[in-house]
PDB file of N, CA and C in Angstrom:
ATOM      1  N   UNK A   1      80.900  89.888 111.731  1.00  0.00           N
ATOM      2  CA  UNK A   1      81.335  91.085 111.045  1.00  0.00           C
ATOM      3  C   UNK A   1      80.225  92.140 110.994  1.00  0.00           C
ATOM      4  N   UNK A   2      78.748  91.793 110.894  1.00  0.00           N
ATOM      5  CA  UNK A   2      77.938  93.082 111.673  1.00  0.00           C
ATOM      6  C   UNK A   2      77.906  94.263 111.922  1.00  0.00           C
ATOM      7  N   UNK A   3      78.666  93.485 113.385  1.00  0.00           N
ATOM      8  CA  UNK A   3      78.381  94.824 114.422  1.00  0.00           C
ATOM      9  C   UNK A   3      79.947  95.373 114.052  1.00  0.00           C
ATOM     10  N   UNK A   4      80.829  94.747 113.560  1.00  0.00           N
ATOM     11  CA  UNK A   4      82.249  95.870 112.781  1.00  0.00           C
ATOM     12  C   UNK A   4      81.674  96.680 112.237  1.00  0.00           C
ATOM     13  N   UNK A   5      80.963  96.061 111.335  1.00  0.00           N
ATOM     14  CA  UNK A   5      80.210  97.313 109.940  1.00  0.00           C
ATOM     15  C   UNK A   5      79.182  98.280 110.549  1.00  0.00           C
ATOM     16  N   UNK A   6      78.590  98.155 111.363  1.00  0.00           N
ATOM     17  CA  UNK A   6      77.847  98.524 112.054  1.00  0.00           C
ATOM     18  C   UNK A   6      78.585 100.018 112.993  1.00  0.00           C
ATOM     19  N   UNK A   7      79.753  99.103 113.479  1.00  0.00           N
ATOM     20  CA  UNK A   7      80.490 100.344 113.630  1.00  0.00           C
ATOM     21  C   UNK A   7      81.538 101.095 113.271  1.00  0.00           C
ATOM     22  N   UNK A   8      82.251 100.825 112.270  1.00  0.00           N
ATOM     23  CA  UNK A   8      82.448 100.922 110.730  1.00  0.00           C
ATOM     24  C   UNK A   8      81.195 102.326 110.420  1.00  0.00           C
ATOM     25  N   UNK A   9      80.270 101.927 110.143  1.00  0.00           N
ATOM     26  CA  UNK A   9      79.400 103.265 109.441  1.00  0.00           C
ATOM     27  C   UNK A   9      79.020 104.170 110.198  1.00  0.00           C
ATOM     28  N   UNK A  10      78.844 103.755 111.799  1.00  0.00           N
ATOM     29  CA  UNK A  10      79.197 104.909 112.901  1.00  0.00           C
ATOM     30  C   UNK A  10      80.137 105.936 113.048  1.00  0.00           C
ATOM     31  N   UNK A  11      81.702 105.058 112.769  1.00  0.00           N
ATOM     32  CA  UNK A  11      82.375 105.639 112.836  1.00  0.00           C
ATOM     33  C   UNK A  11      83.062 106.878 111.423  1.00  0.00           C
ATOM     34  N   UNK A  12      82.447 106.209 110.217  1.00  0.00           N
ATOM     35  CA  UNK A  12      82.623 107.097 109.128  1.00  0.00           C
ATOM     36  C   UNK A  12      81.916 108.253 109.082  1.00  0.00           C
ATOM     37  N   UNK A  13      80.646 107.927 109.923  1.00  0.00           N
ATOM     38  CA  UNK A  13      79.880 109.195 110.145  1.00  0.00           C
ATOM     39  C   UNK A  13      80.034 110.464 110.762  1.00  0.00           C
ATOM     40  N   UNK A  14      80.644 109.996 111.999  1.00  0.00           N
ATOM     41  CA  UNK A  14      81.311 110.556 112.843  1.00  0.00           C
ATOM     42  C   UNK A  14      82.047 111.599 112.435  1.00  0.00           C
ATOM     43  N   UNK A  15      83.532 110.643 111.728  1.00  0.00           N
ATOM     44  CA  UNK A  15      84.463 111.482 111.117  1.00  0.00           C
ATOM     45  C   UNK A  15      84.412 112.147 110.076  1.00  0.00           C
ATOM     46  N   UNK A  16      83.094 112.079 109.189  1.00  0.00           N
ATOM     47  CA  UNK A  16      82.297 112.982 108.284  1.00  0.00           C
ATOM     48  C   UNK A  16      81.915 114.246 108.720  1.00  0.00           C
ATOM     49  N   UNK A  17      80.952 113.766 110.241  1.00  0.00           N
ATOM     50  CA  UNK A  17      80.824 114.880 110.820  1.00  0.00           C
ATOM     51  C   UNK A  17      81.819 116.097 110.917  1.00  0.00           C
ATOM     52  N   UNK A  18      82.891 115.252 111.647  1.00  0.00           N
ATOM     53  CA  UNK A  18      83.722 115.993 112.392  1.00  0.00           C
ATOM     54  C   UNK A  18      84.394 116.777 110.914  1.00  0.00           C
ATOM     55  N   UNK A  19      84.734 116.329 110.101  1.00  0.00           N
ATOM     56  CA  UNK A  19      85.874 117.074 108.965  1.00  0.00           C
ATOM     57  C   UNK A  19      84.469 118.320 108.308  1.00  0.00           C
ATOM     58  N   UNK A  20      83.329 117.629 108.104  1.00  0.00           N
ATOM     59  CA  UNK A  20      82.279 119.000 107.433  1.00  0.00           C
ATOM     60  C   UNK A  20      82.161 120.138 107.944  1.00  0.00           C
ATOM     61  N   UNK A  21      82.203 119.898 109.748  1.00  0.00           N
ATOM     62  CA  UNK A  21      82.019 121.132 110.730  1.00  0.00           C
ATOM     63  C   UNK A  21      83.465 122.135 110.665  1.00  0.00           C
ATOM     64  N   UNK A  22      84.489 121.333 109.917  1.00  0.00           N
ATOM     65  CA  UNK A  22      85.791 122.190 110.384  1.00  0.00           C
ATOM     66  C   UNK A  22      85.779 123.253 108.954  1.00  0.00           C
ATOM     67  N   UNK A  23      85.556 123.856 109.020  1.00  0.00           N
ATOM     68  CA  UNK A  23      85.353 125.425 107.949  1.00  0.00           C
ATOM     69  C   UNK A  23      86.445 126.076 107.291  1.00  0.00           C
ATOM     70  N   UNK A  24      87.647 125.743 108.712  1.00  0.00           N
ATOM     71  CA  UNK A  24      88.755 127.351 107.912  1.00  0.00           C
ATOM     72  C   UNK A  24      89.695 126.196 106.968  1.00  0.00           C
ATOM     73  N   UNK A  25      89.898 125.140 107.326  1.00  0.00           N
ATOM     74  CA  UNK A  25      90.729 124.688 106.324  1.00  0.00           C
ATOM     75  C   UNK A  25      90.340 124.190 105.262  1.00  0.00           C
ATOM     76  N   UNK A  26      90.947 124.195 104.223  1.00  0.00           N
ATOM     77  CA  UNK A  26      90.686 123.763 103.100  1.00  0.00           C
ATOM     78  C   UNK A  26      90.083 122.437 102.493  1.00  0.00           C
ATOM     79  N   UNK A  27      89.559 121.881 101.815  1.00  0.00           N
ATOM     80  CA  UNK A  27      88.924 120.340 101.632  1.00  0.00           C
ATOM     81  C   UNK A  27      90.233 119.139 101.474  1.00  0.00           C
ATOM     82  N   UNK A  28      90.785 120.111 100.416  1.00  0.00           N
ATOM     83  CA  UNK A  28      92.525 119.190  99.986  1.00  0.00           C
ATOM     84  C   UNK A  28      93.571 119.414 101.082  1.00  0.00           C
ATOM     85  N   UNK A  29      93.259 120.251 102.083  1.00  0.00           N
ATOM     86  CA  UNK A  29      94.179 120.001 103.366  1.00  0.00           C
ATOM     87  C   UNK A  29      94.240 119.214 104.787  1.00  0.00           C
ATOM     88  N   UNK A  30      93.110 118.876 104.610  1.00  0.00           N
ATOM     89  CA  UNK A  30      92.182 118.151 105.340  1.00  0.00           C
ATOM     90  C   UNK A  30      91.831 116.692 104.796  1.00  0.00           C
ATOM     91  N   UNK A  31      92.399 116.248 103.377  1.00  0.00           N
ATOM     92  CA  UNK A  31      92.480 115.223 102.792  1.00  0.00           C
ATOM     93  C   UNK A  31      94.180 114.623 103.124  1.00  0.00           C
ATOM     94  N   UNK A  32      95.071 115.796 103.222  1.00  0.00           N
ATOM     95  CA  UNK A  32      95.988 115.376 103.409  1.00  0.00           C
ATOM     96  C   UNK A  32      96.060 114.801 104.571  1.00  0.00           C
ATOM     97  N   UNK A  33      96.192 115.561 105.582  1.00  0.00           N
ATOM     98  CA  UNK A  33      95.720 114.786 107.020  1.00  0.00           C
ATOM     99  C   UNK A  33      94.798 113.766 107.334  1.00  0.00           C
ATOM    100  N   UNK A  34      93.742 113.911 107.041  1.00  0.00           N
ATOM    101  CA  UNK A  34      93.300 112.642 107.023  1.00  0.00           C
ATOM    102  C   UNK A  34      93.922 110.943 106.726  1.00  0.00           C
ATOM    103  N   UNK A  35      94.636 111.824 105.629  1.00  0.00           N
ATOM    104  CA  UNK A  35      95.438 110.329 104.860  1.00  0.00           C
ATOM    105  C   UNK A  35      97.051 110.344 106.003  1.00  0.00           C
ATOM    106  N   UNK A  36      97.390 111.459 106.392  1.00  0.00           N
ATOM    107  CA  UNK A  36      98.590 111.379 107.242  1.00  0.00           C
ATOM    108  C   UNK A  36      98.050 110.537 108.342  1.00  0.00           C
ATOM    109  N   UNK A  37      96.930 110.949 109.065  1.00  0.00           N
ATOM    110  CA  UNK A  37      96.588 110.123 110.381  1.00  0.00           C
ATOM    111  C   UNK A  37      96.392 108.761 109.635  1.00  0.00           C
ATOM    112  N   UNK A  38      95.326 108.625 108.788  1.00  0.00           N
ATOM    113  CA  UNK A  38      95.464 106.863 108.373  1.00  0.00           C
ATOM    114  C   UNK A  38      96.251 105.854 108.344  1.00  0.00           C
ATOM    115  N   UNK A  39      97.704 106.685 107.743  1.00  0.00           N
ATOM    116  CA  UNK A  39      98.959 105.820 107.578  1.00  0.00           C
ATOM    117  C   UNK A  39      99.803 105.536 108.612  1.00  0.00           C
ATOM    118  N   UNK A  40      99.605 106.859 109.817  1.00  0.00           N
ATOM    119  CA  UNK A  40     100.235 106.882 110.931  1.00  0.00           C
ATOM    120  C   UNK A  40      99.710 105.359 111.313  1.00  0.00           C
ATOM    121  N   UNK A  41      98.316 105.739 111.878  1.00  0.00           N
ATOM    122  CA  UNK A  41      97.396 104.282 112.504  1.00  0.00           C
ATOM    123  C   UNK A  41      97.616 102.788 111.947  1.00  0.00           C
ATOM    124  N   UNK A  42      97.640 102.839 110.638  1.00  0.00           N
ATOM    125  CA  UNK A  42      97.531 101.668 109.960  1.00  0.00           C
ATOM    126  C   UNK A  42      98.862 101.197 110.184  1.00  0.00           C
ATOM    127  N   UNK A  43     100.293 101.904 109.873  1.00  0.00           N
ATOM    128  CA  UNK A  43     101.844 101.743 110.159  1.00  0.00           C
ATOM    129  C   UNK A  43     101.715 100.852 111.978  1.00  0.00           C
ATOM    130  N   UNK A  44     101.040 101.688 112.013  1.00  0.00           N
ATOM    131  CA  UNK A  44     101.055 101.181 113.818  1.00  0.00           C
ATOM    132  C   UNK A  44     100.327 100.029 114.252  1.00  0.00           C
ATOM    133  N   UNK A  45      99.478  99.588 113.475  1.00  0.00           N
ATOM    134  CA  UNK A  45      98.556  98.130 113.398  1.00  0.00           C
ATOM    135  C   UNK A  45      99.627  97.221 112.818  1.00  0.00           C
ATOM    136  N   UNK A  46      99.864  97.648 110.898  1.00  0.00           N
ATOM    137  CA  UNK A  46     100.395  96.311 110.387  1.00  0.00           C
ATOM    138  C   UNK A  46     101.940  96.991 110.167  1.00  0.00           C
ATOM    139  N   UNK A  47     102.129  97.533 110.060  1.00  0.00           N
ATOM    140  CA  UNK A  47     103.707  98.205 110.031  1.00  0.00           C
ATOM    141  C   UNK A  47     103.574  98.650 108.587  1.00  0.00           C
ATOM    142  N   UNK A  48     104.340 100.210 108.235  1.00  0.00           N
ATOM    143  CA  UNK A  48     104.528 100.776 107.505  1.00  0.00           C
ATOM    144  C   UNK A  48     104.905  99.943 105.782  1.00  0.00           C
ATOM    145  N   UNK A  49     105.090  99.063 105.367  1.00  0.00           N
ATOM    146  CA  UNK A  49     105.197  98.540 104.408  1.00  0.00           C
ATOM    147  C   UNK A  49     103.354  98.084 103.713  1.00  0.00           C
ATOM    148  N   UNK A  50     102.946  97.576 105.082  1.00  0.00           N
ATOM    149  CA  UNK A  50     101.866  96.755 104.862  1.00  0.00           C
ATOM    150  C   UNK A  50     100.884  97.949 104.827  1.00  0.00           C
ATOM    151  N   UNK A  51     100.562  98.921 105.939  1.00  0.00           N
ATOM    152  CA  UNK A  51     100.073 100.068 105.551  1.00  0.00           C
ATOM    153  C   UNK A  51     100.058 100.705 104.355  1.00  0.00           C
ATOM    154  N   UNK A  52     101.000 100.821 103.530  1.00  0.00           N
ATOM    155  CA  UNK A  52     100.858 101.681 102.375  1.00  0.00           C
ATOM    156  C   UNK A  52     100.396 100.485 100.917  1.00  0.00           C
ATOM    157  N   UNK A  53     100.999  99.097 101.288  1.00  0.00           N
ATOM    158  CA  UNK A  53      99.798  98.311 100.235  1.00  0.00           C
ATOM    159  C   UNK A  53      98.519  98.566 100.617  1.00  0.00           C
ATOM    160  N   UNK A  54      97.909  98.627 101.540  1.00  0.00           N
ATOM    161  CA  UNK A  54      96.470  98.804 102.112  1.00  0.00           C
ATOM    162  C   UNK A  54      95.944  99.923 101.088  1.00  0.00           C
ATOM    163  N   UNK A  55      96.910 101.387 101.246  1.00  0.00           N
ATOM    164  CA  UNK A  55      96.355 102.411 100.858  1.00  0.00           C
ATOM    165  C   UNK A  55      96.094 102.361  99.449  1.00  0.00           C
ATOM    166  N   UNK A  56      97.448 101.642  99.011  1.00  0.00           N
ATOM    167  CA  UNK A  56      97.768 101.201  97.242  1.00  0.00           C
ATOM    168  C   UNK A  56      96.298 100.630  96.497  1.00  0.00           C
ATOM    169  N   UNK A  57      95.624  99.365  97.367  1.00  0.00           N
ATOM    170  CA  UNK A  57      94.444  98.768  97.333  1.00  0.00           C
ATOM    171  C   UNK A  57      93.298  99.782  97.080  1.00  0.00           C
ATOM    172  N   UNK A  58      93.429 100.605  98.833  1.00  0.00           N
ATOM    173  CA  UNK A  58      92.060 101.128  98.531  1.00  0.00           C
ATOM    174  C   UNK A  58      92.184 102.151  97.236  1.00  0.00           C
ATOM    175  N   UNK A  59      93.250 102.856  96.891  1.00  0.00           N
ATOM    176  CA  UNK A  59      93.441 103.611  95.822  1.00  0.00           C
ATOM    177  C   UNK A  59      92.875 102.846  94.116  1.00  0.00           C
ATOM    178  N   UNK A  60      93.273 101.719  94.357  1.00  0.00           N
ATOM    179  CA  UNK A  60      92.516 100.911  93.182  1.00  0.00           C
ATOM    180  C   UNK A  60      91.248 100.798  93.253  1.00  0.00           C
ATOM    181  N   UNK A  61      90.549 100.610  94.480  1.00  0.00           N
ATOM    182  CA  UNK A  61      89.378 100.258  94.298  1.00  0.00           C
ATOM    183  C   UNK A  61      88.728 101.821  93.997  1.00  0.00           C
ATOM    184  N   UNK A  62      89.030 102.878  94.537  1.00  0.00           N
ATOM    185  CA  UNK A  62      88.491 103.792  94.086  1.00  0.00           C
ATOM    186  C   UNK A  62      88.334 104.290  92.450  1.00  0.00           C
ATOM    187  N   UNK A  63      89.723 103.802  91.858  1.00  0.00           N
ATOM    188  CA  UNK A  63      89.861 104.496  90.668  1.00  0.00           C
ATOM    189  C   UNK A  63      89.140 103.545  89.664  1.00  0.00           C
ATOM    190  N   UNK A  64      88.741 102.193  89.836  1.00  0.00           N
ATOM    191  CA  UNK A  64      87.971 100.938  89.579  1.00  0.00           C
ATOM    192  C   UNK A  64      86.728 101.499  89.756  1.00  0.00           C
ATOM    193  N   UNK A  65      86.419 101.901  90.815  1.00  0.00           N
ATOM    194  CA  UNK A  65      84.818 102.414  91.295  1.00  0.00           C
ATOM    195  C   UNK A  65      84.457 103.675  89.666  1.00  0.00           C
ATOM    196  N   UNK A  66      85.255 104.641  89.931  1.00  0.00           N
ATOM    197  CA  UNK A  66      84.892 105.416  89.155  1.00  0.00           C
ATOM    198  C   UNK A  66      85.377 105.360  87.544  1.00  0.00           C
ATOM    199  N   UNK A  67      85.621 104.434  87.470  1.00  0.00           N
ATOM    200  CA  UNK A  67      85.530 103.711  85.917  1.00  0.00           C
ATOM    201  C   UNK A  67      84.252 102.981  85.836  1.00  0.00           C
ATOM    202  N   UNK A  68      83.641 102.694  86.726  1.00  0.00           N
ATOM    203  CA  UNK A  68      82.668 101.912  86.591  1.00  0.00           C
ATOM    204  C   UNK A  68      82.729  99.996  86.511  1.00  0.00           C
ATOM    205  N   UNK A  69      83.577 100.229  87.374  1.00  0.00           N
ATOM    206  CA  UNK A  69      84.019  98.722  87.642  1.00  0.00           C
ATOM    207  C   UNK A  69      83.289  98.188  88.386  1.00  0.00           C
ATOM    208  N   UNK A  70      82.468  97.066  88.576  1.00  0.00           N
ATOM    209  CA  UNK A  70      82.263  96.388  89.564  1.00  0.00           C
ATOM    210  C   UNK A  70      83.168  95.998  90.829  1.00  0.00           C
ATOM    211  N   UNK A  71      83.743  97.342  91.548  1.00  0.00           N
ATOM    212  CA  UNK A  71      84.292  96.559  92.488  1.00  0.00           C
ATOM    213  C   UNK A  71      83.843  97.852  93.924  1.00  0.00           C
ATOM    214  N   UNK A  72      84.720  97.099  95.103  1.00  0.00           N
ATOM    215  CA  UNK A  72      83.976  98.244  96.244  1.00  0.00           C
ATOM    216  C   UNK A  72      85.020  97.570  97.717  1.00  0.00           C
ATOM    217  N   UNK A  73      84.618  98.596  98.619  1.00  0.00           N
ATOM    218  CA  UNK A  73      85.790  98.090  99.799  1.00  0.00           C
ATOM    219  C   UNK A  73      85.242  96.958 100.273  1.00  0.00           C
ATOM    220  N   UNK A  74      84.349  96.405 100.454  1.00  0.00           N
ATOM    221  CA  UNK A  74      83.744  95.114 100.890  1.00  0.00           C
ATOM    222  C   UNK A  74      84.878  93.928 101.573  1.00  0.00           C
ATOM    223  N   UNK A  75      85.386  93.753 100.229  1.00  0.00           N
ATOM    224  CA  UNK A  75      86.645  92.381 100.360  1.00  0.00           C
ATOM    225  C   UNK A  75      87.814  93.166 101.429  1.00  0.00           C
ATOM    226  N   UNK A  76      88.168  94.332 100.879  1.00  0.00           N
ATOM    227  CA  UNK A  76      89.264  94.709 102.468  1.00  0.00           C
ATOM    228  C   UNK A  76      89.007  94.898 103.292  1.00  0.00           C
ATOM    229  N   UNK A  77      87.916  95.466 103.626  1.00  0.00           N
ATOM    230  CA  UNK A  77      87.028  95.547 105.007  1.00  0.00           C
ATOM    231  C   UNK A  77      86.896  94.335 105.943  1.00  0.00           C
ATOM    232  N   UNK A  78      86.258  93.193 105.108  1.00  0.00           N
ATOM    233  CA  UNK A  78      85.986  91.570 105.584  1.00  0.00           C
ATOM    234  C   UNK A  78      87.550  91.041 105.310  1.00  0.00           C
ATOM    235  N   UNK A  79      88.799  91.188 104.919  1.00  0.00           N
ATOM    236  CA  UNK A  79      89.833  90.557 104.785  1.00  0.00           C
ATOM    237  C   UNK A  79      90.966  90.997 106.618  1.00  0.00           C
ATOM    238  N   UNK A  80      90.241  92.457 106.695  1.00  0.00           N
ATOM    239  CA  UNK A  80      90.677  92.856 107.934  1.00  0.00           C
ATOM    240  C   UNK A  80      90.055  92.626 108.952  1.00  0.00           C
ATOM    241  N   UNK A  81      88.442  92.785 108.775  1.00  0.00           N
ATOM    242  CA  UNK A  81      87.912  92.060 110.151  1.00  0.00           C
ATOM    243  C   UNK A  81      88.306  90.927 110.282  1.00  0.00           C
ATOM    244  N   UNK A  82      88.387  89.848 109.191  1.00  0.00           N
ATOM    245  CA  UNK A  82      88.920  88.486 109.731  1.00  0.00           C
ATOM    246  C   UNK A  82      90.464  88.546 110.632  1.00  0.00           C
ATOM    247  N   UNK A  83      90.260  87.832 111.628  1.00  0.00           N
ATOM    248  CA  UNK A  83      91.448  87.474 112.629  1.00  0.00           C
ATOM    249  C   UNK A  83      91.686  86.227 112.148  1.00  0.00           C
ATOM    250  N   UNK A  84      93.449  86.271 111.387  1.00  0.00           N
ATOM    251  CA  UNK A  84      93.942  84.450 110.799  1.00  0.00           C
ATOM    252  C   UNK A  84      94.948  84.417 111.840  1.00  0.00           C
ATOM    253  N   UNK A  85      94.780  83.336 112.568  1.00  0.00           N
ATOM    254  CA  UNK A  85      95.918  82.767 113.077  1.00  0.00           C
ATOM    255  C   UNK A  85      97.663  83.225 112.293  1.00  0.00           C
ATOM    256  N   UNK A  86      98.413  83.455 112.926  1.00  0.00           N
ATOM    257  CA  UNK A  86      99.899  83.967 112.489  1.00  0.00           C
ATOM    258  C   UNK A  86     100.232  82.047 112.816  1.00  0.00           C
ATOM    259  N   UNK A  87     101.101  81.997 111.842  1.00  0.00           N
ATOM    260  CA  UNK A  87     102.356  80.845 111.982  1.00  0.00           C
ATOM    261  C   UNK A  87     103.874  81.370 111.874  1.00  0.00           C
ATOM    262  N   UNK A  88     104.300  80.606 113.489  1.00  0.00           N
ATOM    263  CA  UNK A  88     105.618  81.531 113.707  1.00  0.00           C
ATOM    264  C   UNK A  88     106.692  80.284 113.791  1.00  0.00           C
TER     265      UNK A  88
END
């Protein structure tokens, strides 16, 4: 899991980059999209049900974070890099 995280923080950087350099649109319009492409992608990995618990999650952990909770994306991050065998 490493080199995920590894590129994992590449890639957040990246797309940090890329959204700071874009100027004319707005911060909250550009949040929207962001979250539109996420759900698109994620719908398209685990399918649209499972996608939006994902988002439900990370939405907790944020609002946990800023209560001052001990908690952080860690566990969904490592729950998704892990590959479990499917039983069919």
């Amino acid at each position: 899991m490493a080199n995920d995280i590894n590129d994992l923080v590449k890639f957040y950087e990246h797309i940090e980059n890329v959204v700071e350099n874009e100027t004319k649109l707005q911060d909250s319009l550009k949040v929207v999209t962001l979250f539109r492409v996420a759900l698109e992608l994620a719908a398209k990995d685990m399918g649209l049900v499972k996608a939006s618990y994902l988002m439900a999650r990370l939405q907790h952990v944020s609002l946990g974070t800023s209560l001052g909770m001990e908690d952080d994306f860690s566990g969904i991050l490592e729950e998704l890099c892990t590959k479990k065998p499917t039983i069919n």
